[in-house]
Protein backbone atom coordinates (compact mmCIF):
# COMPACT_ATOMS: atom_id res chain seq x y z
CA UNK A 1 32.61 0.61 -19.50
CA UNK A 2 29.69 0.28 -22.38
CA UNK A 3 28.72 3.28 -24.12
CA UNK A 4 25.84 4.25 -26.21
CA UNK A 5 25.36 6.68 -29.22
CA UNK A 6 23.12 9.29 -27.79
CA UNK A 7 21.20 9.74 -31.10
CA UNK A 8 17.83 8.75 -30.92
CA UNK A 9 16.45 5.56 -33.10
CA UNK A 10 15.75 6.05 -36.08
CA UNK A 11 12.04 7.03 -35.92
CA UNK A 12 13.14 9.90 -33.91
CA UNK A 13 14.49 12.57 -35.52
CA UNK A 14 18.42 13.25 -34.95
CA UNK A 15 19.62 15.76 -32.66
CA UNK A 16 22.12 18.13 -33.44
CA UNK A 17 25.88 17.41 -33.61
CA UNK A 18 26.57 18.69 -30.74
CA UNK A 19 24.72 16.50 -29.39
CA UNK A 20 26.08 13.13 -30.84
CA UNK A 21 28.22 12.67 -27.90
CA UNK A 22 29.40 8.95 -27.27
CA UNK A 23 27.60 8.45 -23.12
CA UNK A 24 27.61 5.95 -20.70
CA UNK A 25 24.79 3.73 -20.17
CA UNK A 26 25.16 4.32 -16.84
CA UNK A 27 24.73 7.77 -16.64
CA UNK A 28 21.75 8.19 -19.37
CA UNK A 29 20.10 5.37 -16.97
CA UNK A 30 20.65 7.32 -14.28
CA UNK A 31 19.70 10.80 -16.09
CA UNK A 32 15.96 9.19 -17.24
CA UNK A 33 15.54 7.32 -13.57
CA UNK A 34 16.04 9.57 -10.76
CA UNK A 35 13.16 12.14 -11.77
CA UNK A 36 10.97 9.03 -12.34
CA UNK A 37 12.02 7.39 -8.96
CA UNK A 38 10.79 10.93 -7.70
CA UNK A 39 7.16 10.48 -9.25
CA UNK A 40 7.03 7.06 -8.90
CA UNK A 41 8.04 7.69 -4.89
CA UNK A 42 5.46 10.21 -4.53
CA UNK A 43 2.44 7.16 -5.13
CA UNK A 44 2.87 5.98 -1.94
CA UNK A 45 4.89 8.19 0.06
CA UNK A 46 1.11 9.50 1.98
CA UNK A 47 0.42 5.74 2.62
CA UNK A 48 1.66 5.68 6.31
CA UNK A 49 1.02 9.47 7.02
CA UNK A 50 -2.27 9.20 6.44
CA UNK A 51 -3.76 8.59 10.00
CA UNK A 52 -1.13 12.15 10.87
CA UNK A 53 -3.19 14.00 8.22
CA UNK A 54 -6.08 13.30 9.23
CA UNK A 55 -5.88 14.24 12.87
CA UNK A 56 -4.37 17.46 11.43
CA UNK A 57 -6.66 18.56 8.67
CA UNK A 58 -9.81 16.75 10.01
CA UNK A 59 -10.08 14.77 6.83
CA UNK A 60 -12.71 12.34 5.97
CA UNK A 61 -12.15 8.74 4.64
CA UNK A 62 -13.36 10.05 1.46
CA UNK A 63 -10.75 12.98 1.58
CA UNK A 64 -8.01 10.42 2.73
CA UNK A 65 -8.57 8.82 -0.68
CA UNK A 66 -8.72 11.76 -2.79
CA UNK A 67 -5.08 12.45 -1.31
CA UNK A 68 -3.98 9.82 -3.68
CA UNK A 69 -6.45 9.35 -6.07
CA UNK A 70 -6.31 12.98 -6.86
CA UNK A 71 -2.56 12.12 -7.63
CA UNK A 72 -3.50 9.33 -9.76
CA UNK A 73 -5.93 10.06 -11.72
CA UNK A 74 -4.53 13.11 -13.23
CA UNK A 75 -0.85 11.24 -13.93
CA UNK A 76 -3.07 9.29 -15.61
CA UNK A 77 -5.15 11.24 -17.65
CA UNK A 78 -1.96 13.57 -19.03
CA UNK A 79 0.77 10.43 -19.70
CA UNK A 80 -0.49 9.95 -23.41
CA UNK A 81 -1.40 13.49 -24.15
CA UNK A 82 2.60 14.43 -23.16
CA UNK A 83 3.84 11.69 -24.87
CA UNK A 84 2.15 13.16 -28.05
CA UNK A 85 4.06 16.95 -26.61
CA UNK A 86 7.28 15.01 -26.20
CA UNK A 87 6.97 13.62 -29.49
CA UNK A 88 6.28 17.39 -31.04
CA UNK A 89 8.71 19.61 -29.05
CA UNK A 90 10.88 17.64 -27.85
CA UNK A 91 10.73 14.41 -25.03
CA UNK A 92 13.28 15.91 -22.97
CA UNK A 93 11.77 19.08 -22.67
CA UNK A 94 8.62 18.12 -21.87
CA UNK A 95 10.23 15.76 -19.38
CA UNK A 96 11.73 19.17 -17.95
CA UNK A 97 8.89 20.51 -17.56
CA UNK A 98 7.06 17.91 -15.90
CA UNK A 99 9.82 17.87 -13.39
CA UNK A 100 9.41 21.87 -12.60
CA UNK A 101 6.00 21.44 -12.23
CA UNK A 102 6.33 18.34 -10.16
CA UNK A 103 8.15 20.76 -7.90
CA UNK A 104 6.60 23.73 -7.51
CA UNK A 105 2.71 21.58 -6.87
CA UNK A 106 5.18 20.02 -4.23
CA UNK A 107 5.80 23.37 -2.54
CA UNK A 108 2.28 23.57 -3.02
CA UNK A 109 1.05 20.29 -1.28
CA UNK A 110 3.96 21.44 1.45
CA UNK A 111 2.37 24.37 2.47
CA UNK A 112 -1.68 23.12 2.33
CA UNK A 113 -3.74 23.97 5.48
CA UNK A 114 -7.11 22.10 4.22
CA UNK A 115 -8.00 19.02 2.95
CA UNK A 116 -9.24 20.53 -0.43
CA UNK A 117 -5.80 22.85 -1.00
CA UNK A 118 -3.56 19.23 -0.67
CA UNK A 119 -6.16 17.72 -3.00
CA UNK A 120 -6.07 20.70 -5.29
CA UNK A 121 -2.28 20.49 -5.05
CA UNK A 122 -2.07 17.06 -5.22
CA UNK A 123 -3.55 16.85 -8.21
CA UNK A 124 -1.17 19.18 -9.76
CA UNK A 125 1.39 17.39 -8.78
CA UNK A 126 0.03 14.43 -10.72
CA UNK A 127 0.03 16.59 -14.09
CA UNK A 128 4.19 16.96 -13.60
CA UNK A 129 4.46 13.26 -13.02
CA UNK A 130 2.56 12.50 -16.44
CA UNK A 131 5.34 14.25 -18.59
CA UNK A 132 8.10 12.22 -16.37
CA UNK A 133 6.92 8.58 -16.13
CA UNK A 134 6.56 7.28 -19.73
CA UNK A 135 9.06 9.74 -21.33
CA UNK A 136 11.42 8.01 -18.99
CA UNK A 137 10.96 4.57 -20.12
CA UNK A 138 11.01 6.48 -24.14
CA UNK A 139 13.92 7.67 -23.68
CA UNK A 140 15.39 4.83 -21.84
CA UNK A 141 14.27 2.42 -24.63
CA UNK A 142 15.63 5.02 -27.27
CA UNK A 143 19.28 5.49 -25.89
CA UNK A 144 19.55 1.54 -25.14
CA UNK A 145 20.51 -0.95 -28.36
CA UNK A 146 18.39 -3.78 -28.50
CA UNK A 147 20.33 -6.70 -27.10
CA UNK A 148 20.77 -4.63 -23.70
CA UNK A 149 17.01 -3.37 -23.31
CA UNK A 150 15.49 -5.68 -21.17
CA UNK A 151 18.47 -5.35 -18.96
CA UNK A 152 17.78 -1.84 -18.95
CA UNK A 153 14.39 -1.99 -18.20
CA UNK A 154 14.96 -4.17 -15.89
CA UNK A 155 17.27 -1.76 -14.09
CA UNK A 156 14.33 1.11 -14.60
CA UNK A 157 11.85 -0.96 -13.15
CA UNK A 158 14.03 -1.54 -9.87
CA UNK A 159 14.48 1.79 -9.39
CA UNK A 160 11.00 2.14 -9.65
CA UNK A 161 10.53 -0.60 -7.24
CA UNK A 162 12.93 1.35 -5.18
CA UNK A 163 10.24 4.27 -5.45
CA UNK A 164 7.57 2.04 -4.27
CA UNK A 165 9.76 0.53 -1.49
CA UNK A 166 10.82 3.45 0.18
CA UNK A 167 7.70 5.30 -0.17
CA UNK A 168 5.65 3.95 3.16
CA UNK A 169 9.38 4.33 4.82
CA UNK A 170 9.97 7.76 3.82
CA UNK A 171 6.88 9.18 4.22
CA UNK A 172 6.74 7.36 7.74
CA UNK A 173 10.53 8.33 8.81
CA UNK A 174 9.87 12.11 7.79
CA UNK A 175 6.46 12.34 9.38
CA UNK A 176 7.83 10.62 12.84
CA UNK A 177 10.54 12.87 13.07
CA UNK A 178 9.58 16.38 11.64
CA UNK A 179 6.20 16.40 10.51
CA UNK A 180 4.10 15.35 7.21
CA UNK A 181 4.66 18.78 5.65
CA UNK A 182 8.12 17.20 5.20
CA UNK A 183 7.13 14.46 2.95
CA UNK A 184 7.03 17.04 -0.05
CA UNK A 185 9.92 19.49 0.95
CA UNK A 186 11.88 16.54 0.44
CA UNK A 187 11.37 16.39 -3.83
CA UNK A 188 13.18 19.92 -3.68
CA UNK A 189 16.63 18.82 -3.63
CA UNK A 190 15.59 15.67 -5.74
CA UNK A 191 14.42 17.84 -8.79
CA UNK A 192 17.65 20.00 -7.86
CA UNK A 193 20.10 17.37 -8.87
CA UNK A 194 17.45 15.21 -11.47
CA UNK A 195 16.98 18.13 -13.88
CA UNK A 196 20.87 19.54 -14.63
CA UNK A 197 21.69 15.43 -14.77
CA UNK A 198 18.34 15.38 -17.05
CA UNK A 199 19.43 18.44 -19.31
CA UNK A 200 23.47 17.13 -19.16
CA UNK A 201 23.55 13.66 -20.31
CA UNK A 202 20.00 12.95 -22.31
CA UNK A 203 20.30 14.55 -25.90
CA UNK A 204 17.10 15.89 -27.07
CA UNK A 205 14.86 13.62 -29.04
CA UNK A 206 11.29 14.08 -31.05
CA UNK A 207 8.75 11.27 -32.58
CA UNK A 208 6.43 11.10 -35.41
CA UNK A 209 4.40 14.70 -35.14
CA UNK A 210 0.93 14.05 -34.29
CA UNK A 211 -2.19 15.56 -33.45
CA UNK A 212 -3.35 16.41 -29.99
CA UNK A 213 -6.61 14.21 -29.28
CA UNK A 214 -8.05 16.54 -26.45
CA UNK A 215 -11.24 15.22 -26.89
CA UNK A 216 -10.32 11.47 -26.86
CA UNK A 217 -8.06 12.84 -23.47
CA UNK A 218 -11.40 14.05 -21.70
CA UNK A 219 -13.35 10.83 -22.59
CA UNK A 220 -10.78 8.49 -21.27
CA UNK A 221 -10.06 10.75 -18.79
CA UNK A 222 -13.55 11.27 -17.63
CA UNK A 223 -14.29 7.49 -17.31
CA UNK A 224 -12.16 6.62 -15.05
CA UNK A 225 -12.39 10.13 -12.97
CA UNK A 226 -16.54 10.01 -12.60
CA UNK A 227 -15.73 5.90 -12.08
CA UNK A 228 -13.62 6.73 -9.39
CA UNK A 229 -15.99 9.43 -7.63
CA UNK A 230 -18.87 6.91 -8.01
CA UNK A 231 -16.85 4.69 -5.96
CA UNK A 232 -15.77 6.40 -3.78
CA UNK A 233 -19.22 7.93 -2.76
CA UNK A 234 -21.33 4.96 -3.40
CA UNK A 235 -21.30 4.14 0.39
CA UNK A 236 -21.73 7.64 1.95
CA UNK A 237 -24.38 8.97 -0.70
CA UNK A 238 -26.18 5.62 -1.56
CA UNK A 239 -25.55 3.87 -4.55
CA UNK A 240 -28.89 4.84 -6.45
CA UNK A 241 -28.76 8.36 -5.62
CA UNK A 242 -28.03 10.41 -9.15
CA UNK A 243 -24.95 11.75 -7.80
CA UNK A 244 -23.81 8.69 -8.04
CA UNK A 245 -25.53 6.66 -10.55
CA UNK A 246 -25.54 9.13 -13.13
CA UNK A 247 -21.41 9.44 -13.54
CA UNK A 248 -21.67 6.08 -12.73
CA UNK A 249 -23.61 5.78 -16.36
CA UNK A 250 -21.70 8.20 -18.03
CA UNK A 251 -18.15 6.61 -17.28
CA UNK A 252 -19.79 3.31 -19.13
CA UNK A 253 -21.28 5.03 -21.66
CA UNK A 254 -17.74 6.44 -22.53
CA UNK A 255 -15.79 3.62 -23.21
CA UNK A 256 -17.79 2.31 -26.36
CA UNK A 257 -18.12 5.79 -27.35
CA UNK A 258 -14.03 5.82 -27.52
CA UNK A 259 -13.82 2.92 -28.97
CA UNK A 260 -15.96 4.16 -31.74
CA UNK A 261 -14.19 7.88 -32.29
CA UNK A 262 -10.97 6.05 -31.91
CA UNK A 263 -11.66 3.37 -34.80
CA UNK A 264 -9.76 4.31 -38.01
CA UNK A 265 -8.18 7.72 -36.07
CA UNK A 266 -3.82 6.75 -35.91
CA UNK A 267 -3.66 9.95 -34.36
CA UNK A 268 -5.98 8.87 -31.29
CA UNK A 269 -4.84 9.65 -27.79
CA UNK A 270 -4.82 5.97 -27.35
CA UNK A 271 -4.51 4.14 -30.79
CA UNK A 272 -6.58 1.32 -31.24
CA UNK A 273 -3.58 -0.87 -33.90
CA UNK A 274 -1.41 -0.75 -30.70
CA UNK A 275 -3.82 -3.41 -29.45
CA UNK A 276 -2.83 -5.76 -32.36
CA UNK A 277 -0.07 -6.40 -30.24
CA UNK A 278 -0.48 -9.36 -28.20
CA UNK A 279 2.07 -8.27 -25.81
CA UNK A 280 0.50 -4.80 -25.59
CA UNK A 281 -2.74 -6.05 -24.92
CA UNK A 282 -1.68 -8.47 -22.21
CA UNK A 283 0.52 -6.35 -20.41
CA UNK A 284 -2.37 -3.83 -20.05
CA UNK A 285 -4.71 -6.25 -18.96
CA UNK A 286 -2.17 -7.27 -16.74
CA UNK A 287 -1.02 -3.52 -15.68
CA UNK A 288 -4.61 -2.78 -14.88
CA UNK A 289 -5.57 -5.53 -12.85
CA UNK A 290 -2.46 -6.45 -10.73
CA UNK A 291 -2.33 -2.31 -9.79
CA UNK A 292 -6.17 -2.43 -8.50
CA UNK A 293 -5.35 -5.89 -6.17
CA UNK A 294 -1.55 -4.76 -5.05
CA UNK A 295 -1.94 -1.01 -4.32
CA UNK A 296 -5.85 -0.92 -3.17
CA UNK A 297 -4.31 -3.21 -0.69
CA UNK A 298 -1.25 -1.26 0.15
CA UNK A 299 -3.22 1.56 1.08
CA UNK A 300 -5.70 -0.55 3.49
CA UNK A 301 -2.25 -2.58 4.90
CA UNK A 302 0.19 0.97 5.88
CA UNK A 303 -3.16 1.85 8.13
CA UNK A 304 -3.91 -1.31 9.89
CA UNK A 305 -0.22 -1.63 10.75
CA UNK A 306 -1.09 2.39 12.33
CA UNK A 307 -4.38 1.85 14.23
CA UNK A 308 -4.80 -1.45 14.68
CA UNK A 309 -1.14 -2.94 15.69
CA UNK A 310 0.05 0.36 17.25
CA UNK A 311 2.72 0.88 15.32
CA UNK A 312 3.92 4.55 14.75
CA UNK A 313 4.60 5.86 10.88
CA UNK A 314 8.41 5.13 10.83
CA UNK A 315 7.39 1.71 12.33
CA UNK A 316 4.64 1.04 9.96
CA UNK A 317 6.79 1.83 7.28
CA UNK A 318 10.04 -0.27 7.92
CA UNK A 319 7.57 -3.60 8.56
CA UNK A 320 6.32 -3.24 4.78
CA UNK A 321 9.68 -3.56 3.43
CA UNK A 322 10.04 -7.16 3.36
CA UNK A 323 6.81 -6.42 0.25
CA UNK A 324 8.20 -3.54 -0.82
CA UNK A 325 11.82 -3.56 -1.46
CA UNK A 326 11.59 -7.04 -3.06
CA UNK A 327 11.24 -5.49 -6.38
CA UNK A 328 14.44 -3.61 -6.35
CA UNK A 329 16.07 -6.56 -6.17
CA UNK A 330 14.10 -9.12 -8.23
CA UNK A 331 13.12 -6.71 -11.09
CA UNK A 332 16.39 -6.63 -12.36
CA UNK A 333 17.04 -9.86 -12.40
CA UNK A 334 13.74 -10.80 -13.74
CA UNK A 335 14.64 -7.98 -16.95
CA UNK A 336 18.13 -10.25 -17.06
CA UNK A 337 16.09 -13.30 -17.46
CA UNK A 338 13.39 -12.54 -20.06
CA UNK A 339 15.12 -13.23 -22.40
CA UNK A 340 16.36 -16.60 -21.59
CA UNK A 341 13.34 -17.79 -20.12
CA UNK A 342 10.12 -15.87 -21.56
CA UNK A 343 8.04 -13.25 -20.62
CA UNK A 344 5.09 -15.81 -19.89
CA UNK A 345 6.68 -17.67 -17.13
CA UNK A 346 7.57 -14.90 -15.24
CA UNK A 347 4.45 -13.15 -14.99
CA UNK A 348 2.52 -15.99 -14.28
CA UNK A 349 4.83 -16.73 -11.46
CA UNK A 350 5.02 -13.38 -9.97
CA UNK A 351 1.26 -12.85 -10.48
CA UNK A 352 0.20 -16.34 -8.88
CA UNK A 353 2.78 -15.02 -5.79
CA UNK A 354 1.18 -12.02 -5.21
CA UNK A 355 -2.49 -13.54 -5.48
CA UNK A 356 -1.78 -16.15 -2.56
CA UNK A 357 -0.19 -12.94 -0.61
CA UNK A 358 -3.36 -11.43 -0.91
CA UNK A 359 -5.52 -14.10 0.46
CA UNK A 360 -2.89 -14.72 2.82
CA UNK A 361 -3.42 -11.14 4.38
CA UNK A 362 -6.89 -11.47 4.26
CA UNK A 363 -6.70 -14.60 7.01
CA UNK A 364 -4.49 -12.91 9.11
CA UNK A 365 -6.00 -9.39 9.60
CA UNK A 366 -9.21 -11.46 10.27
CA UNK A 367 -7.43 -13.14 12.84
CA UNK A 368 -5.52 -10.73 14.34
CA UNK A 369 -2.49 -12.07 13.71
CA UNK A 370 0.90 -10.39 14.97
CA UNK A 371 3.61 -9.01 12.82
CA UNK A 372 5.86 -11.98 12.58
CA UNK A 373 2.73 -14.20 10.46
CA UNK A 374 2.96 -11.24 8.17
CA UNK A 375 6.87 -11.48 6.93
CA UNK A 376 6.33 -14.28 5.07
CA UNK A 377 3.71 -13.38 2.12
CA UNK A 378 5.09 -9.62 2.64
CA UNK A 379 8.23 -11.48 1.14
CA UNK A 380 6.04 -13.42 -1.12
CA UNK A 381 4.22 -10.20 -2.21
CA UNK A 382 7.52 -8.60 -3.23
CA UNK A 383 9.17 -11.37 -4.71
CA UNK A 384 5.81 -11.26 -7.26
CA UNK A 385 5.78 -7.41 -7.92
CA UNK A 386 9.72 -7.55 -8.46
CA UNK A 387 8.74 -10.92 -11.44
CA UNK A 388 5.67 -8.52 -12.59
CA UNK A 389 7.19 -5.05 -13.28
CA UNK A 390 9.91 -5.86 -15.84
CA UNK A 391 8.30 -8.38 -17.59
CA UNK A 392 5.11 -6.36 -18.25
CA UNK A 393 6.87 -3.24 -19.04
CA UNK A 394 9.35 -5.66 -21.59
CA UNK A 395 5.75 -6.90 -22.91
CA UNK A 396 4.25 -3.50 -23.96
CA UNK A 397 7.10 -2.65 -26.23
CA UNK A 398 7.52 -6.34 -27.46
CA UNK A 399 6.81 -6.29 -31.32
CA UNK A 400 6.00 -2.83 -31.63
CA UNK A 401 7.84 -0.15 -34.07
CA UNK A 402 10.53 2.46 -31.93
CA UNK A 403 7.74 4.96 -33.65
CA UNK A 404 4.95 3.65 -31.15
CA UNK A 405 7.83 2.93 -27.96
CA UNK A 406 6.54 6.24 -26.79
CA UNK A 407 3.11 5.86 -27.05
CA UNK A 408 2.37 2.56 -25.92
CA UNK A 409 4.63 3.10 -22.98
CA UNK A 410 2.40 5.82 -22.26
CA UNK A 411 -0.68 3.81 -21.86
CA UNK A 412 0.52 1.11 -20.09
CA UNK A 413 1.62 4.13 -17.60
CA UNK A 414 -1.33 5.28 -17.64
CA UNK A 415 -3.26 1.90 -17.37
CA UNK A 416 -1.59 1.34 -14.43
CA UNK A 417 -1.63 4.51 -12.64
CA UNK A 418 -6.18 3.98 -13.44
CA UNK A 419 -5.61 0.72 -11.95
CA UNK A 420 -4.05 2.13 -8.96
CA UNK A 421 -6.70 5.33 -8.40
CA UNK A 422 -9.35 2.23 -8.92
CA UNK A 423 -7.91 -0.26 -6.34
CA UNK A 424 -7.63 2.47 -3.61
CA UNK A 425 -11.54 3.48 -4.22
CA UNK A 426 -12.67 0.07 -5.22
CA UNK A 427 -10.82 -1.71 -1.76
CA UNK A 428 -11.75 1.28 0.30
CA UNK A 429 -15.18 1.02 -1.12
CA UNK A 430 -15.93 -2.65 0.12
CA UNK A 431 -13.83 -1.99 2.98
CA UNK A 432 -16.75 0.72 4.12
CA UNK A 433 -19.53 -1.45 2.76
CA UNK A 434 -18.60 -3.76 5.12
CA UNK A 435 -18.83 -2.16 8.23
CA UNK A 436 -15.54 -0.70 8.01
CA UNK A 437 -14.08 2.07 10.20
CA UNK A 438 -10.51 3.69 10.80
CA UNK A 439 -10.32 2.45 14.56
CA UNK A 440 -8.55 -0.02 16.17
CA UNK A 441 -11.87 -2.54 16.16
CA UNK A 442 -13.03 -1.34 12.79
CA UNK A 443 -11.14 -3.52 10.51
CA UNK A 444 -12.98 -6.78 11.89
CA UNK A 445 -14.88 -7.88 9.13
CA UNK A 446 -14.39 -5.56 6.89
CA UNK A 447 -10.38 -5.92 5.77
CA UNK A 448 -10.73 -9.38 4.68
CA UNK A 449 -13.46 -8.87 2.15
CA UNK A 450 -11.23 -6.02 0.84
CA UNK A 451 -8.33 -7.61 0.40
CA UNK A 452 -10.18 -10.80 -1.23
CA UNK A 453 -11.28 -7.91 -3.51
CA UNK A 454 -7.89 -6.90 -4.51
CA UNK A 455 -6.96 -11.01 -4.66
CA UNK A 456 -9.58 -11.58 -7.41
CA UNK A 457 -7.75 -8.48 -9.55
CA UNK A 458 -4.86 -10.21 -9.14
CA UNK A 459 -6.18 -13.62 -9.77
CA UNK A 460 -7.65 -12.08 -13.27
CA UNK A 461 -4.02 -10.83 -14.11
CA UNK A 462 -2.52 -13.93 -13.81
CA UNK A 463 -5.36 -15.55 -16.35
CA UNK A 464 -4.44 -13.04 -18.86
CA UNK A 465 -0.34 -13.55 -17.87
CA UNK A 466 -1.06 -16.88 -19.78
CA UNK A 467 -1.07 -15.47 -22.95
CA UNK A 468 1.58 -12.86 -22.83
CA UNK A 469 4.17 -13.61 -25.55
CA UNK A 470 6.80 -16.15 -24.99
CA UNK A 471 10.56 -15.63 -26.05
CA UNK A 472 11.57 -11.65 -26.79
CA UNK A 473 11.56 -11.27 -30.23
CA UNK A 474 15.15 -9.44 -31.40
C-alpha cells in the first residue's frame, strides 16, 4: 500500500508532531472527497425535482432558477475569500466548518414551506460548500507527491463526476419515493461520517497569511450576482426597464474596475500574476465556458425528460446516466493519461465531444425524438465531461508555486460554479425568449435555440482548449 507524509508542502507551514503521522493515500483521498462529493452532489441534486417543487410551493420559472442559482452564486462568491481563511487559520478547519454549515442550511432547505425560505436556505447552503470545494482539491494537491498528482486528481475529479452523476438520480429516486424534502435530509448522515474521517486522517495545514480582500469579494461577487438577476428577469420585466438595465450596467462596469484595484495588489481576492500562467488562464476560460453550455443544458434536459416524455423523477433521472456517470469513469483515466499524452489533446477532445452532444440534443428535442436517439450523445456528452474535468483541474495548478495551489484552485472553483449560475439563467433566458413554457407543448421551438446557446459556450471552450499547455511539467 503507498503512503504519504501528512506534512504539508513546504509553503505550508508544518503541523505539529503529532501530527506527522505516515497515512494512506487512500484514506487522505477519501478524507478530502466525500464532503466535496456532498457539495458537489448538491448542484444538481434539484434538477429532476424541480417540476415536484413547483406544484408544491407554487414556484415561478424565475423561482425554479433561483433554487440553484441561489446555490451557485454564493459557492461562488465565498471559494476565494475561504481559501484566504484556510490559508490563515487553518484549511482543515475552515473545511470543518464549511461542512457544519453545509448541514445545518440543509436542515434548513429540508424544512422550507415557501419558495423564498428554500432560496434563502439555499443560498446558505452555498456559503458551506465554498469552504469545502477548493480546500479539497488544496489539500488533496498538498498531501499527494508530485509524480502521483494527476492520478490523484484524477481520482478527485471522478468522485466529483460521481457527484454530478448521481445527482438527477438521487434527487429523482428520493423525491419518487418519499418526497423532495428528502433530497436534503439525506447530507445528514453524509456530513456524519465526512467530518470525524475529515478531522481523523487530514493533518492541519496553513498557507502564506494574507489579507482579506472584502471589497474585491463584493465586486466580483456583485458582477456576476446583478448579471445573473438581469438575466434572469430580462424576459419577464423587459430588457430596457432599469431594473434590469441598470445592474445590467453595473455588473460591466465592475469588471474593469477589478481589474484596475486588483493591478499591483498580491493580496487581491483574485490575483492578477496567477493569470501569467498559461495553464491558469486556459483552464478558466475553459472552466467558464464549458459550465455555461453543459449545466444550462442539464437543467433544461432533467425537465423535458419530466413534462414532455412523461417520465417520472426516478425515471428522468436513471435515463441521464449514460451523460452523467461517464465522468466517473473516464476522469480517472483521463488524470492517468495527462501525463503521457498532454493536457491539450484531451481537452480538445472532450470539449469537441460535448459540443456535437449539444447540437445533437438540440435536433432531437426539435423533433421529438424518443429516448433511445438520446443514448448515444448522452454517452458522447459524458465521455467529454469525464476528458474535461481532470485535465482542466491538472491545468490550473500546472506551473504554479504549492504557495498559490490554494488560491488558484479557488478560482477555477469559483469560475466554474459563475459559469454554472450563468448557463442555467443564460439557457433559461433564451429558452423563455423564445416562446418557451414548462408544458408538455412548450418546448417546441424554444429548446433548440437554448441548447444551440449552451453549444456555442462549449464551442468557445474548445477554441481556447487549443492553447492549454502541452506535456505536465514535473
Amino acid at each position: 500500500m503507498t503512503t504519504l507524509d501528512a506534512a504539508a508542502p513546504a509553503a505550508a507551514s508544518p503541523p505539529p508532531t503529532s501530527e506527522r503521522r505516515r497515512i494512506p493515500i487512500w484514506i487522505a483521498l477519501v478524507a478530502v472527497s466525500l464532503p466535496m462529493f456532498m457539495a458537489t452532489l448538491d448542484n444538481l441534486v434539484m434538477t429532476t425535482a424541480l417540476p415536484v417543487i413547483r406544484e408544491d410551493l407554487s414556484s415561478s420559472v424565475a423561482q425554479l432558477s433561483w433554487f440553484l442559482n441561489a446555490y451557485t452564486l454564493t459557492f461562488a462568491t465565498f471559494m476565494l475569500p475561504a481559501a484566504t481563511l484556510g490559508d490563515r487559520l487553518g484549511r482543515r478547519r475552515v473545511m470543518s466548518i464549511g461542512v457544519g454549515v453545509f448541514t445545518l442550511a440543509s436542515i434548513a432547505s429540508a424544512l422550507s414551506t415557501t419558495s423564498e425560505m428554500l432560496i434563502a436556505a439555499r443560498a446558505v447552503q452555498g456559503l458551506g460548500a465554498a469552504a469545502i470545494m477548493p480546500l479539497s482539491l488544496t489539500l488533496l494537491a498538498a498531501a499527494v507527491p508530485p509524480a502521483k498528482r494527476a492520478i490523484a486528481i484524477g481520482i478527485w475529479g471522478g468522485v466529483s463526476g460521481l457527484g454530478v452523476a448521481l445527482g438527477p438520480v438521487v434527487g429523482g429516486a428520493v423525491v419518487e419515493g418519499i418526497n423532495w424534502q428528502a433530497t436534503f435530509w439525506l447530507n445528514i448522515p453524509v456530513a456524519l461520517v465526512a467530518l470525524p474521517l475529515l478531522l481523523v486522517a487530514v493533518p492541519e495545514s496553513r498557507g502564506t497569511w494574507s489579507r482579506l480582500d472584502l471589497v474585491g469579494t463584493a465586486m466580483l461577487g456583485g458582477t456576476v450576482s446583478l448579471g445573473i438577476w438581469s438575466i434572469v428577469h430580462g424576459n419577464d420585466d423587459g430588457w430596457s426597464d432599469p431594473i434590469v438595465l441598470g445592474p445590467l450596467v453595473i455588473a460591466a462596469l465592475l469588471i474593469p474596475a477589478y481589474v484596475l484595484r486588483a493591478r499591483g495588489r498580491d493580496q487581491a481576492v483574485l490575483p492578477l500574476r496567477l493569470f501569467r500562467s498559461r495553464g491558469f488562464s486556459v483552464a478558466n476560460v475553459v472552466g467558464l465556458t464549458f459550465t455555461i453550455g453543459m449545466f444550462g443544458t442539464v437543467f433544461l434536459l432533467s425537465q423535458y425528460l419530466q413534462i414532455v416524455q412523461g417520465y417520472t423523477p426516478l425515471e428522468a433521472g436513471l435515463r441521464t446516466l449514460p451523460w452523467t456517470a461517464a465522468p466517473m469513469i473516464v476522469a480517472p483515466i483521463a488524470g492517468a493519461l495527462a501525463a503521457r499524452v498532454g493536457l491539450r489533446s484531451l481537452l480538445v477532445s472532450g470539449l469537441s465531444l460535448q459540443t456535437a452532444s449539444l447540437v445533437w440534443f438540440a435536433v432531437l428535442t426539435e423533433n421529438g425524438s424518443g429516448y433511445s436517439s438520446f443514448v448515444l450523445p448522452l454517452v458522447l456528452a459524458g465521455i467529454g465531461m469525464g476528458l474535461t474535468f481532470a485535465p482542466s483541474a491538472t491545468a490550473v495548478l500546472e506551473g504554479l508555486p504549492d504557495a498559490d495551489f490554494a488560491i488558484a484552485s479557488s478560482a477555477n472553483s469559483t469560475i466554474r460554479e459563475f459559469g454554472v449560475a450563468l448557463g442555467i439563467a443564460l439557457l433559461t433566458a433564451v429558452f423563455l425568449g423564445n416562446g418557451g413554457a414548462l408544458t408538455p407543448t412548450g418546448y417546441t421551438g424554444a429548446i433548440g435555440p437554448a441548447l444551440l446557446t449552451g453549444a456555442a459556450a462549449v464551442a468557445v471552450a474548445v477554441v481556447a482548449a487549443c492553447f492549454a499547455p502541452g506535456r505536465i511539467r514535473r
